[in-house]
N, C-alpha and C. Protein backbone atom coordinates (compact mmCIF):
# COMPACT_ATOMS: atom_id res chain seq x y z
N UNK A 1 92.46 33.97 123.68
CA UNK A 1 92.30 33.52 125.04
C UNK A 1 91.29 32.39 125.09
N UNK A 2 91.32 31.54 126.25
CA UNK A 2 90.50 30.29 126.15
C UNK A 2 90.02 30.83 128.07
N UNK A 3 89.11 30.16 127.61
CA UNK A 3 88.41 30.20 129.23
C UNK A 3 87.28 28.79 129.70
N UNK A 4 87.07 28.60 130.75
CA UNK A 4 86.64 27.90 131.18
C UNK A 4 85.29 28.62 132.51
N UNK A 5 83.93 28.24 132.61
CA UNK A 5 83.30 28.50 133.90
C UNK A 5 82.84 27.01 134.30
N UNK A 6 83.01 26.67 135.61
CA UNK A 6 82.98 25.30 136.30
C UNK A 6 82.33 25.23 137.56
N UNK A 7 81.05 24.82 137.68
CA UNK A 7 80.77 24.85 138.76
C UNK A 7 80.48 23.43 139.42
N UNK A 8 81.13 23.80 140.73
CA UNK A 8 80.86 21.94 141.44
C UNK A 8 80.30 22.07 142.68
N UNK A 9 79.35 20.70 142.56
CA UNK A 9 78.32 21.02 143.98
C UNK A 9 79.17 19.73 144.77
N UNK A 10 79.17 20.37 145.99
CA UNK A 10 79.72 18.90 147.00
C UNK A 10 78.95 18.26 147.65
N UNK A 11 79.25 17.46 147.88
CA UNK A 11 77.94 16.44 148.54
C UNK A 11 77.61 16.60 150.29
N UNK A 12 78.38 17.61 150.97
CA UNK A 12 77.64 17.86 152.00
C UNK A 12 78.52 18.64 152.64
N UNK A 13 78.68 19.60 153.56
CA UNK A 13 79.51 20.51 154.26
C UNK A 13 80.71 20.45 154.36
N UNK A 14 81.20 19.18 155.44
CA UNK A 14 82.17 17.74 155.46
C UNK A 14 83.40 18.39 153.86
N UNK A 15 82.29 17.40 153.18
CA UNK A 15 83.08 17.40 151.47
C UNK A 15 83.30 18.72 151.59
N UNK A 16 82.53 19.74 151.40
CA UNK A 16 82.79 21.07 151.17
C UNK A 16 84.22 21.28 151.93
N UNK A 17 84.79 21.43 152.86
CA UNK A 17 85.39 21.45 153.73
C UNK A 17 86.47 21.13 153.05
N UNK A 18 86.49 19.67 152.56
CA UNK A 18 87.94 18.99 152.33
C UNK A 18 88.02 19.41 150.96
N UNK A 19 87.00 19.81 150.11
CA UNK A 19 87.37 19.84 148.59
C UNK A 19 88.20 21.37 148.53
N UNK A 20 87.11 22.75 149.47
CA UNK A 20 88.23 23.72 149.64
C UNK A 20 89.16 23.61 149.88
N UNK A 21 90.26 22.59 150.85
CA UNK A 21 91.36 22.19 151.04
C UNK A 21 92.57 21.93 149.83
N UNK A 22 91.67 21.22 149.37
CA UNK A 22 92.06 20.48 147.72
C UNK A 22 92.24 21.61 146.96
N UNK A 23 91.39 22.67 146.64
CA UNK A 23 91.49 23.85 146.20
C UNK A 23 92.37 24.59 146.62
N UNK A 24 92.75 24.93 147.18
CA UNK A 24 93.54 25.86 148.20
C UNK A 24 95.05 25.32 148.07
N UNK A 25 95.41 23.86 147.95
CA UNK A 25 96.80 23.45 147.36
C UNK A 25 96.76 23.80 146.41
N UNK A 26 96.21 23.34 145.49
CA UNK A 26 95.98 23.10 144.01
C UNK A 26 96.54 24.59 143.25
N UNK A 27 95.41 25.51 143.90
CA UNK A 27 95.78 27.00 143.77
C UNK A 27 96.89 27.59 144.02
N UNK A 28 97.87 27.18 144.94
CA UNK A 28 98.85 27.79 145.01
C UNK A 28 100.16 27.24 143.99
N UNK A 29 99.87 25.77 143.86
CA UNK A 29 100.91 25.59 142.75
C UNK A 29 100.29 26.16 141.64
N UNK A 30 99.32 26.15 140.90
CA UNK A 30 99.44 27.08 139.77
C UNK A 30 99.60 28.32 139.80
N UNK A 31 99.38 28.89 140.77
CA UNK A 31 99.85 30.62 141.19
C UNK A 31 101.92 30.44 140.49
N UNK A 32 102.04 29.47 141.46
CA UNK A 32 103.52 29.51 141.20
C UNK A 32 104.19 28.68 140.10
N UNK A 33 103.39 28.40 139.10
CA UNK A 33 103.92 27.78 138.03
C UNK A 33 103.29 27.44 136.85
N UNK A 34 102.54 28.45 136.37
CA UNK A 34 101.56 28.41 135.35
C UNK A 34 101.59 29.78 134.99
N UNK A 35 102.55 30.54 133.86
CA UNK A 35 102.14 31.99 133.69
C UNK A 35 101.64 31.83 132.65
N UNK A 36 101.24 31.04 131.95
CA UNK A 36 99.66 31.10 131.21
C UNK A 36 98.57 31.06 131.51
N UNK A 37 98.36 30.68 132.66
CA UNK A 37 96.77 30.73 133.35
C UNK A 37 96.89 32.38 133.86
N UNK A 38 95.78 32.63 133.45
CA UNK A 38 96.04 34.51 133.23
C UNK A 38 94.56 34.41 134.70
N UNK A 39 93.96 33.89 134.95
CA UNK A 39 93.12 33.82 135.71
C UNK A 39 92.26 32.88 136.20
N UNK A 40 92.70 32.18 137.78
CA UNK A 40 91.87 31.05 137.81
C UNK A 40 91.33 31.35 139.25
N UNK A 41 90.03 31.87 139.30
CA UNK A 41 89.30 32.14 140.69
C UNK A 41 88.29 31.71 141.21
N UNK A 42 88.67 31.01 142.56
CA UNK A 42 87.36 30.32 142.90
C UNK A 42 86.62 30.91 143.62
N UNK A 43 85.04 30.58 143.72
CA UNK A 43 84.45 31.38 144.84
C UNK A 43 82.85 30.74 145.47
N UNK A 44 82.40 31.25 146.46
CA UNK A 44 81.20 30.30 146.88
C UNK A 44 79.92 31.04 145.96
N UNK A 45 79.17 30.10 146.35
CA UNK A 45 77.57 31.07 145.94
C UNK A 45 76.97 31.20 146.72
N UNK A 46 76.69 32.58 146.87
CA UNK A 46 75.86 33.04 147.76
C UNK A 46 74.73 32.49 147.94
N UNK A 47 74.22 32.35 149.08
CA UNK A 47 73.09 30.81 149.57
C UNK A 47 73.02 29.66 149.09
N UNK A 48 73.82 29.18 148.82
CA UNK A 48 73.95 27.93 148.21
C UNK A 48 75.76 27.39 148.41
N UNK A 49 75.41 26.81 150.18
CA UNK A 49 77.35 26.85 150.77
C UNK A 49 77.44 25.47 149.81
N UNK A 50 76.90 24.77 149.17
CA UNK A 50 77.45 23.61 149.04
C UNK A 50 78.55 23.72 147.32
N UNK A 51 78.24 25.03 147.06
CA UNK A 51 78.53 25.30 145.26
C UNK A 51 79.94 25.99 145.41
N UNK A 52 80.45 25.98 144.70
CA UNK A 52 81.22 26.78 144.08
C UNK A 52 81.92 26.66 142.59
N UNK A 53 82.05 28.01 142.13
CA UNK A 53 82.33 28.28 141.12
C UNK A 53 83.74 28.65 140.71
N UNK A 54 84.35 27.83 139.50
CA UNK A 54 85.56 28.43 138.94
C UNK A 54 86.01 29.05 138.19
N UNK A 55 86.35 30.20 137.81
CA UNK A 55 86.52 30.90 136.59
C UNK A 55 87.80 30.95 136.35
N UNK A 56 88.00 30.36 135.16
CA UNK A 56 89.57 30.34 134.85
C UNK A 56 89.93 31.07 133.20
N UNK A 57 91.10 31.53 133.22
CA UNK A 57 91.03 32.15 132.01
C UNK A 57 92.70 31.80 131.40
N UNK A 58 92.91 31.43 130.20
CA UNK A 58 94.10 31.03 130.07
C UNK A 58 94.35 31.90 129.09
N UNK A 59 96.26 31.82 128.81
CA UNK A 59 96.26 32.75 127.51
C UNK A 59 96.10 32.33 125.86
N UNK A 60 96.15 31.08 126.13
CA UNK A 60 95.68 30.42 125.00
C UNK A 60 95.29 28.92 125.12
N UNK A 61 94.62 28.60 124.03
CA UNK A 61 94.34 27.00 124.25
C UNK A 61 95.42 26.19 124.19
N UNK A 62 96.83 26.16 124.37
CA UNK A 62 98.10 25.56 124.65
C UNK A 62 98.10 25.77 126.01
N UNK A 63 98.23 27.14 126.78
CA UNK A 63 98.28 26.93 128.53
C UNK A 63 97.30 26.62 129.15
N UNK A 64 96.14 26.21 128.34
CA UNK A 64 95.16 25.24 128.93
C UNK A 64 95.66 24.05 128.77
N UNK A 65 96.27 23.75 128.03
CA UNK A 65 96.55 22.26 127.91
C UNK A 65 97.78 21.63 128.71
N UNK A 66 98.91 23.31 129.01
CA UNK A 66 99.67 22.85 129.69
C UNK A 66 99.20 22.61 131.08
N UNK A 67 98.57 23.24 131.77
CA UNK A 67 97.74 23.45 132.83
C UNK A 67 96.98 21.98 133.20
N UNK A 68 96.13 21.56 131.95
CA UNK A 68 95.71 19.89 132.10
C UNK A 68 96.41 19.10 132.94
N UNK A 69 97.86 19.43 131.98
CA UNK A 69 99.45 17.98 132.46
C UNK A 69 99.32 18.21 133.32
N UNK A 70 99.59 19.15 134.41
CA UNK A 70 100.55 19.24 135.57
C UNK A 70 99.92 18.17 136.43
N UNK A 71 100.68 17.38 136.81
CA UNK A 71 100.70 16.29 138.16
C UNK A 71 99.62 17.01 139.46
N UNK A 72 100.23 18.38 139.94
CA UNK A 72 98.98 18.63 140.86
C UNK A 72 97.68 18.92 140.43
N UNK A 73 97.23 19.17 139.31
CA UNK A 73 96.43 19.25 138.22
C UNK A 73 95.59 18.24 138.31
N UNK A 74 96.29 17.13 137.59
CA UNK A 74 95.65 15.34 137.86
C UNK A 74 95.63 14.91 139.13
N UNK A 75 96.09 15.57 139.85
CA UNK A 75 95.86 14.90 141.39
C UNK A 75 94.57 15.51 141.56
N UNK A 76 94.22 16.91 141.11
CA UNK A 76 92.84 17.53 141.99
C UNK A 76 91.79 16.54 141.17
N UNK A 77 92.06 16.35 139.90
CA UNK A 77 90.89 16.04 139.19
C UNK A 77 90.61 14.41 140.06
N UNK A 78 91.33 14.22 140.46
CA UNK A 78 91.37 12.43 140.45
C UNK A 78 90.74 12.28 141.99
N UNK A 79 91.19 13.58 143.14
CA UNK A 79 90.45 13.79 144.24
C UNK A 79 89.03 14.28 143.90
N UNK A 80 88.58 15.31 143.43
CA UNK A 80 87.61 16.02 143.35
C UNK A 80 86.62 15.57 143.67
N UNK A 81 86.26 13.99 142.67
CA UNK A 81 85.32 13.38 142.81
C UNK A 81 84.66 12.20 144.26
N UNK A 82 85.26 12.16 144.96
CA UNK A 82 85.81 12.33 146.51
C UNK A 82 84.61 13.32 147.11
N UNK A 83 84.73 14.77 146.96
CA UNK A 83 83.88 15.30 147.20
C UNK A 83 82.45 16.27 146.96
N UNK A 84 82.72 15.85 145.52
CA UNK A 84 81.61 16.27 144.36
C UNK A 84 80.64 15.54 144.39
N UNK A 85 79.26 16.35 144.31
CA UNK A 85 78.15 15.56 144.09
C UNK A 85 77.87 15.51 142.19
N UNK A 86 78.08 16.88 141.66
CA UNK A 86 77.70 17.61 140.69
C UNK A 86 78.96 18.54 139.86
N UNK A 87 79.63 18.04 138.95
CA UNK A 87 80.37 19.40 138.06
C UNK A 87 79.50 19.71 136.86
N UNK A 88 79.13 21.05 136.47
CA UNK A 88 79.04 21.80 135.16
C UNK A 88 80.09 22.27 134.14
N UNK A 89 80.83 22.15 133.13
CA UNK A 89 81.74 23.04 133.10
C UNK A 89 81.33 23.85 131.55
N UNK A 90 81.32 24.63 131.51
CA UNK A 90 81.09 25.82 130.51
C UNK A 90 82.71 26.56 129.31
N UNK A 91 82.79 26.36 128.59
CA UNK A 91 83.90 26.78 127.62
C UNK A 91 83.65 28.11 127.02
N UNK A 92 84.61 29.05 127.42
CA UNK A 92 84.02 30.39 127.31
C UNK A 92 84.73 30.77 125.77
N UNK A 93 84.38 31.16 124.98
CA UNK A 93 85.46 31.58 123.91
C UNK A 93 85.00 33.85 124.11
N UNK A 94 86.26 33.88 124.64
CA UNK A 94 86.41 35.36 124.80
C UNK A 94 85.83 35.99 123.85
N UNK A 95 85.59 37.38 123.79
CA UNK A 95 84.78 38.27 122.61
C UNK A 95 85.24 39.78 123.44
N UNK A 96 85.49 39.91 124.52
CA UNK A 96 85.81 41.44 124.92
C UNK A 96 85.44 41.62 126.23
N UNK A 97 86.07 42.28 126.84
CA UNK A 97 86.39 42.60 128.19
C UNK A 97 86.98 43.96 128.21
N UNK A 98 86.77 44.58 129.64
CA UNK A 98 87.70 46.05 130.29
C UNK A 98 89.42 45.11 130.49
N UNK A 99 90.25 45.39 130.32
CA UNK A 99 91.54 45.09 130.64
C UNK A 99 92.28 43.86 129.96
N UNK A 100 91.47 43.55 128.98
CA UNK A 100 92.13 41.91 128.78
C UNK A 100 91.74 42.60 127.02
N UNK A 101 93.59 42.54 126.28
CA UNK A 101 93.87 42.67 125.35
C UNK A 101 93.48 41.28 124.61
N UNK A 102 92.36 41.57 123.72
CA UNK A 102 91.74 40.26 122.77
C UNK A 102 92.07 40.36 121.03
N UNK A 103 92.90 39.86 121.02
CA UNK A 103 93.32 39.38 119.81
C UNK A 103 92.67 38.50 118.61
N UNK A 104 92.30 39.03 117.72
CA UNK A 104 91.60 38.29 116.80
C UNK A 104 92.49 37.88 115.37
């Protein structure tokens, strides 16, 4: 499994606003056309409205890559910055979890 943690700060409420938007498409086409992305969830941080965090989990480093291509994919990345002040992104390499069969 390949994983990703991503966090992006927006540059002011406004942005916040439109980048959840952006999120919220984005999310539903990979819901409906990515069954290698085994988990991609966004969410706010608590006291801190301007953040949010992505946790995505793929089933391998190929449906990460297919996931890259997709056209709505490159569209978020190419918006994002639109309403980003700040991205982090973190590369998780799995080691064990409750429910998630890890293959070595």
């Amino acid at each position: 499994m390949f994983g990703l943690m991503v966090r992006f700060t927006c540059k002011d409420e406004d942005a916040a606003a439109q980048f959840d938007a952006l999120v919220s498409r984005t999310g539903e086409l990979i819901k409906e056309n990515e069954p290698g992305t085994l988990i991609y969830a966004v969410h706010r941080v608590d006291g801190r409205p301007l953040e949010r965090i992505f946790y995505e989990l793929y089933r391998d480093k190929g449906a990460f890559e297919a996931h890259e291509s997709q056209d709505y994919v490159q569209t978020f990345l190419a918006q994002r910055d639109l309403y980003v002040a700040d991205v982090q992104v973190d590369r998780l390499d799995l080691t064990s979890g409750k429910g998630i069969d890890v293959e070595h």
